[in-house]
Protein backbone atom coordinates (compact mmCIF):
# COMPACT_ATOMS: atom_id res chain seq x y z
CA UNK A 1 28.33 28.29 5.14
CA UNK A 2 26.77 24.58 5.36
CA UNK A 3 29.76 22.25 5.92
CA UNK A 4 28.58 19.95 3.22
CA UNK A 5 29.06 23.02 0.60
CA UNK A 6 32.39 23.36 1.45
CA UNK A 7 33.29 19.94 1.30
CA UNK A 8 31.78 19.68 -2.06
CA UNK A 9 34.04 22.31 -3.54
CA UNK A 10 37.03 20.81 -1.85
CA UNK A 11 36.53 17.87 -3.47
CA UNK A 12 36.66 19.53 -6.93
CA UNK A 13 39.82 21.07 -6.46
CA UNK A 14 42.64 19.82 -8.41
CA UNK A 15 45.21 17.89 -6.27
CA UNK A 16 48.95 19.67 -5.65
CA UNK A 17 51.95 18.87 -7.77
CA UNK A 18 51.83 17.01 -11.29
CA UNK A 19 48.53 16.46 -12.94
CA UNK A 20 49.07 16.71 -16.78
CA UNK A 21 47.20 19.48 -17.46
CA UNK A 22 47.92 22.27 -20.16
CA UNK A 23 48.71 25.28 -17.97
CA UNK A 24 46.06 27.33 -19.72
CA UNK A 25 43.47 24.67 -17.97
CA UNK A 26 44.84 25.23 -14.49
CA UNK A 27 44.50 29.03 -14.71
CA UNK A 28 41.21 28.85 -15.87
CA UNK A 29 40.13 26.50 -13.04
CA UNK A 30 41.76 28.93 -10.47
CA UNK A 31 40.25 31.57 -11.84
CA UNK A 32 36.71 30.09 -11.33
CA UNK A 33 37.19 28.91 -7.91
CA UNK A 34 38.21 32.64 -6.91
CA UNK A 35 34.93 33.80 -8.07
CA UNK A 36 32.93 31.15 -6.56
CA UNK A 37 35.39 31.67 -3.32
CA UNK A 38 34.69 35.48 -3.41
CA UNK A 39 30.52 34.90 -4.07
CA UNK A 40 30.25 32.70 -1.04
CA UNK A 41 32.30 34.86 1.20
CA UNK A 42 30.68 37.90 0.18
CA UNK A 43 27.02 36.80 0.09
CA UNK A 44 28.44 35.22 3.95
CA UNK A 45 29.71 38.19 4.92
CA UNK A 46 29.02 41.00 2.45
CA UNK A 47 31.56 43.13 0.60
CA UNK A 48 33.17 45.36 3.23
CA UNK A 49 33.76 42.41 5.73
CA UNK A 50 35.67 40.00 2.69
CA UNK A 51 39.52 40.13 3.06
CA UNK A 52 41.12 38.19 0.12
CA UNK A 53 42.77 35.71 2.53
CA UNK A 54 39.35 34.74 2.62
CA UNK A 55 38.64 34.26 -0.37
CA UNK A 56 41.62 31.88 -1.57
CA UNK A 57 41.02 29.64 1.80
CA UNK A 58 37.49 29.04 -0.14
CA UNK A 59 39.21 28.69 -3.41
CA UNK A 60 42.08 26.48 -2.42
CA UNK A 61 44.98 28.56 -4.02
CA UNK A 62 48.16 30.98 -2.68
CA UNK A 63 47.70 34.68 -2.24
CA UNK A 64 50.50 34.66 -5.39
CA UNK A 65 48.10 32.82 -7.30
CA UNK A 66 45.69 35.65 -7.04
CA UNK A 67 47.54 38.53 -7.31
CA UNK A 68 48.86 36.45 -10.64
CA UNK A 69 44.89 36.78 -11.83
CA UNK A 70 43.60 40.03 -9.76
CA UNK A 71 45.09 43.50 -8.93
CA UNK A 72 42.85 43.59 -5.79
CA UNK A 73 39.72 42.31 -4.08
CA UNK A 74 37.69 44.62 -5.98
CA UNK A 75 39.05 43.43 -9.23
CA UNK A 76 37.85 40.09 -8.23
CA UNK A 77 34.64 41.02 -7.06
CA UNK A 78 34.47 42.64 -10.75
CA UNK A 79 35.46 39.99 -12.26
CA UNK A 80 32.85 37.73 -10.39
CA UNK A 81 30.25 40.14 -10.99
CA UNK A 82 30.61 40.08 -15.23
CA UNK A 83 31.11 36.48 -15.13
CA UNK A 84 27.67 36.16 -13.09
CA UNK A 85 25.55 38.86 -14.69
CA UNK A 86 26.51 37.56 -17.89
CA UNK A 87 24.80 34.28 -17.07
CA UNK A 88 21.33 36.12 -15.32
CA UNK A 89 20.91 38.09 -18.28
CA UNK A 90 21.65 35.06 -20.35
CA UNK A 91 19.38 33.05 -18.74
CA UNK A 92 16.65 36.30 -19.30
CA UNK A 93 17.60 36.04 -23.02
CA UNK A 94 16.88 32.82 -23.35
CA UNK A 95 13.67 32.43 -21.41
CA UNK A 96 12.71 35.22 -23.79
CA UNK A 97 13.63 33.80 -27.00
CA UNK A 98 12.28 30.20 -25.85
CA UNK A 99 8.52 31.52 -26.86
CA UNK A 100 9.11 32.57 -30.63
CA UNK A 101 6.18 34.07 -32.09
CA UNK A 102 4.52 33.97 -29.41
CA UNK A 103 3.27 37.86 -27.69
CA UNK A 104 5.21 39.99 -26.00
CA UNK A 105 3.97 39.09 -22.32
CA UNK A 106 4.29 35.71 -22.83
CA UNK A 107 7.94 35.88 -23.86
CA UNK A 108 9.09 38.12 -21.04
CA UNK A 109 6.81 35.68 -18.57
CA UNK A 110 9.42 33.62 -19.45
CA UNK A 111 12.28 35.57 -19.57
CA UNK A 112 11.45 36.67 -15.85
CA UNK A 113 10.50 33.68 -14.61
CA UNK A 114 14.14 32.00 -15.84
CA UNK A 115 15.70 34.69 -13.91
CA UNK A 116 13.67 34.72 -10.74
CA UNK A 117 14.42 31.13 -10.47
CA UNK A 118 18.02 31.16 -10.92
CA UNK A 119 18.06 33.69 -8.08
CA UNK A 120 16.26 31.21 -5.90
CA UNK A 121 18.34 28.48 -6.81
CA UNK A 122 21.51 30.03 -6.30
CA UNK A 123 20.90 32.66 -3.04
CA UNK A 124 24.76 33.15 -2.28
CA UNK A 125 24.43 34.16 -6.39
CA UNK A 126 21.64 36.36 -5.57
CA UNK A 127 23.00 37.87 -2.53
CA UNK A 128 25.99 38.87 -4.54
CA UNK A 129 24.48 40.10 -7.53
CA UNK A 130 21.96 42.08 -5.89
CA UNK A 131 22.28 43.01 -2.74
CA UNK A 132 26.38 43.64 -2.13
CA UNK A 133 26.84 45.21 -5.06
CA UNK A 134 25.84 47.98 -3.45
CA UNK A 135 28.51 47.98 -1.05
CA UNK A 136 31.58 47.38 -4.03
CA UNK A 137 32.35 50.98 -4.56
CA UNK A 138 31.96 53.31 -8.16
CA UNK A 139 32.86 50.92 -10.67
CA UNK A 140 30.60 48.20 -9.35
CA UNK A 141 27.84 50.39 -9.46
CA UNK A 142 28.07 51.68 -12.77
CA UNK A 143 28.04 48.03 -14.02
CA UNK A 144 25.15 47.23 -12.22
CA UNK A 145 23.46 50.51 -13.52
CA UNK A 146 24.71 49.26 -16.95
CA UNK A 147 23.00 45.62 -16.74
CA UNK A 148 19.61 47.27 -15.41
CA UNK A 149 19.21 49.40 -18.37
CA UNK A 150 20.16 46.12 -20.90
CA UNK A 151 17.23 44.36 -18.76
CA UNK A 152 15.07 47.78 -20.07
CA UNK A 153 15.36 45.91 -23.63
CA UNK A 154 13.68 42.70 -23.00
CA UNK A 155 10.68 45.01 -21.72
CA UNK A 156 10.79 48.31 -24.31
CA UNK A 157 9.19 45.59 -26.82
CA UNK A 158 6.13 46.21 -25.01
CA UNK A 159 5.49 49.66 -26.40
CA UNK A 160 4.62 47.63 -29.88
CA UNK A 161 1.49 46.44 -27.77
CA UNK A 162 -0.02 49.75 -27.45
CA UNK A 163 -0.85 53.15 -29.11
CA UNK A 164 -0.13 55.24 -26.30
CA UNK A 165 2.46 57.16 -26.81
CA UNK A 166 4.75 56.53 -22.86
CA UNK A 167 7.51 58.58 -21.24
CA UNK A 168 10.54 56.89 -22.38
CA UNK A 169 11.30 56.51 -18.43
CA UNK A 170 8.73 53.86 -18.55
CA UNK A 171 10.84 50.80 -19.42
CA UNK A 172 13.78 51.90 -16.72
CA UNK A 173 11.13 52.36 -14.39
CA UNK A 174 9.62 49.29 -14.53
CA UNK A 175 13.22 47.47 -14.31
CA UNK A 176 13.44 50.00 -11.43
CA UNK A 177 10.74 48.16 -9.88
CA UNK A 178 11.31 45.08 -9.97
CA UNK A 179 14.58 45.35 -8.69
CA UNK A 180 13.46 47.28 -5.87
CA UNK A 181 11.28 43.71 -5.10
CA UNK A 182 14.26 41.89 -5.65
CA UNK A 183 16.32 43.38 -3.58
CA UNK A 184 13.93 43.86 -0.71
CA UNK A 185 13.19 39.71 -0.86
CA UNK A 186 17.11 38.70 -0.74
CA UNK A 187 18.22 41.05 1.69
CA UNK A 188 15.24 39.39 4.10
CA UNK A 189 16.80 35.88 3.22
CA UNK A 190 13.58 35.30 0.78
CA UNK A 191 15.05 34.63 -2.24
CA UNK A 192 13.23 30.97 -2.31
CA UNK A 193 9.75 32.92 -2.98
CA UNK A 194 10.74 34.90 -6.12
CA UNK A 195 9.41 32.55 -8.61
CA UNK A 196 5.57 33.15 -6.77
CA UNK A 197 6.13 36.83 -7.62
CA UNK A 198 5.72 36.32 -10.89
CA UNK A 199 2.55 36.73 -11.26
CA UNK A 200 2.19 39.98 -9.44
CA UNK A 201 5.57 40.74 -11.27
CA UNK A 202 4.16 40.61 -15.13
CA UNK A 203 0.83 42.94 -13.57
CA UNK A 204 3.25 45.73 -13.23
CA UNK A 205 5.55 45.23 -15.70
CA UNK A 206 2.58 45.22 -18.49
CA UNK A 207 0.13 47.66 -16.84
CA UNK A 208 1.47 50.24 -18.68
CA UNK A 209 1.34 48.59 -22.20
CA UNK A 210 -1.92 46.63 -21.87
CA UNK A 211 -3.81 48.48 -19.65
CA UNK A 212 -5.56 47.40 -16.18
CA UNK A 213 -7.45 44.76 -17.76
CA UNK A 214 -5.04 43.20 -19.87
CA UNK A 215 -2.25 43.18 -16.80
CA UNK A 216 -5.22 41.52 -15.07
CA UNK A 217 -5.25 38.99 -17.62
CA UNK A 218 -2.05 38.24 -17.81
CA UNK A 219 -1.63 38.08 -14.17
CA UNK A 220 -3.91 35.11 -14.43
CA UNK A 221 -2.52 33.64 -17.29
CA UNK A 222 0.63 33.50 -15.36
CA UNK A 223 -0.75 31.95 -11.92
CA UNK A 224 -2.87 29.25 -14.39
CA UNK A 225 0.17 28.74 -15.80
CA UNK A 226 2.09 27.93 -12.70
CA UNK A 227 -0.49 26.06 -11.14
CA UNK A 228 0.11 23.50 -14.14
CA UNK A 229 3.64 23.43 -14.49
């Protein structure tokens, strides 16, 4: 963990003793800086190795404070894992919904794109999300299972795009896919080139729906795209 990091969230912790605010604000700042606390140490270390005494050094709060918030380290990791899929899917959402009226491939371009560059932004995020999830036991996995099929939505619109009638695997395949890529990139420490996969990325996801040519074409309406942003 770079040193400066860990300064930085020192120095947004709120000092001991009297500080005036409503107790409902304290709890909810303590509850943040476990989940931040148990991201970095997991994406450090990965789930198996993370002992909660860890996580509250990086937090800055008592083992009472959080067994006052969390029944265990899993119910953190849980709770970390809602919190931050809630924000990748919402940052999907609204890459999708930032192209109204606009077609289908060009809307989940976006969509992707948001999400591939949150990943890349935030690796510790992405290392979390992704990768050690794996590792968190049952209930981590069915929520994980659970957010890859609501991805499946932002890409079942594609089957208005064509006549063919496709296995209704097809849209949890695809998902499959791509985060089979994304998991094989941050595991090798490459989650800085996801954005440049997005080109390749919107070939398969639309191969099925538009056909070899049309993936073709969108593959280089992406990369014309990115060349000008």
């Amino acid at each position: 963990m770079a040193p400066s990091r860990r300064v930085a969230n020192l120095s947004e912790r709120r000092p001991r003793g009297r500080h005036g605010l409503p107790r409902e604000a304290v709890t909810d700042s303590q509850r943040k800086r476990i989940h931040q606390g148990m991201i970095e140490v997991v994406s450090e270390r990965g789930y198996p190795e993370t002992r909660v005494v860890d996580v509250i050094g990086h937090a800055g709060v008592s083992r009472k404070t959080f067994y006052e918030l969390f029944d265990s380290k899993e119910d953190c990791f849980l709770a970390a894992y809602d919190v931050l899929l809630g924000n990748l899917l919402g940052d999907t959402a609204n890459g999708f919904e930032s192209r109204p009226g606009a077609p289908w491939a060009e809307r989940t371009a976006a969509g992707l794109g948001a999400l591939l560059q949150h990943l890349a932004d935030h690796p510790d995020e992405a290392r979390f999300a992704i990768v050690e999830v794996l590792a968190a036991g049952p209930k981590a996995l069915a929520r994980r299972d659970a957010a890859l099929r609501q991805f499946t939505g932002f890409l079942e619109s594609g089957r208005s795009e064509t006549s063919v009638e496709l296995p209704g695997i097809t849209s949890l395949s695809l998902a499959g896919g791509v985060n089979e890529l994304l998991y094989s990139e941050i595991l090798h420490g490459a989650a800085a080139r996801l954005p440049a996969r997005l080109p390749d990325l919107m070939f398969w996801i639309t191969l099925p729906f538009l056909g070899a040519d049309g993936a073709a074409a969108e593959r280089e309406r992406v990369r014309l795209s990115m060349r000008q942003a």
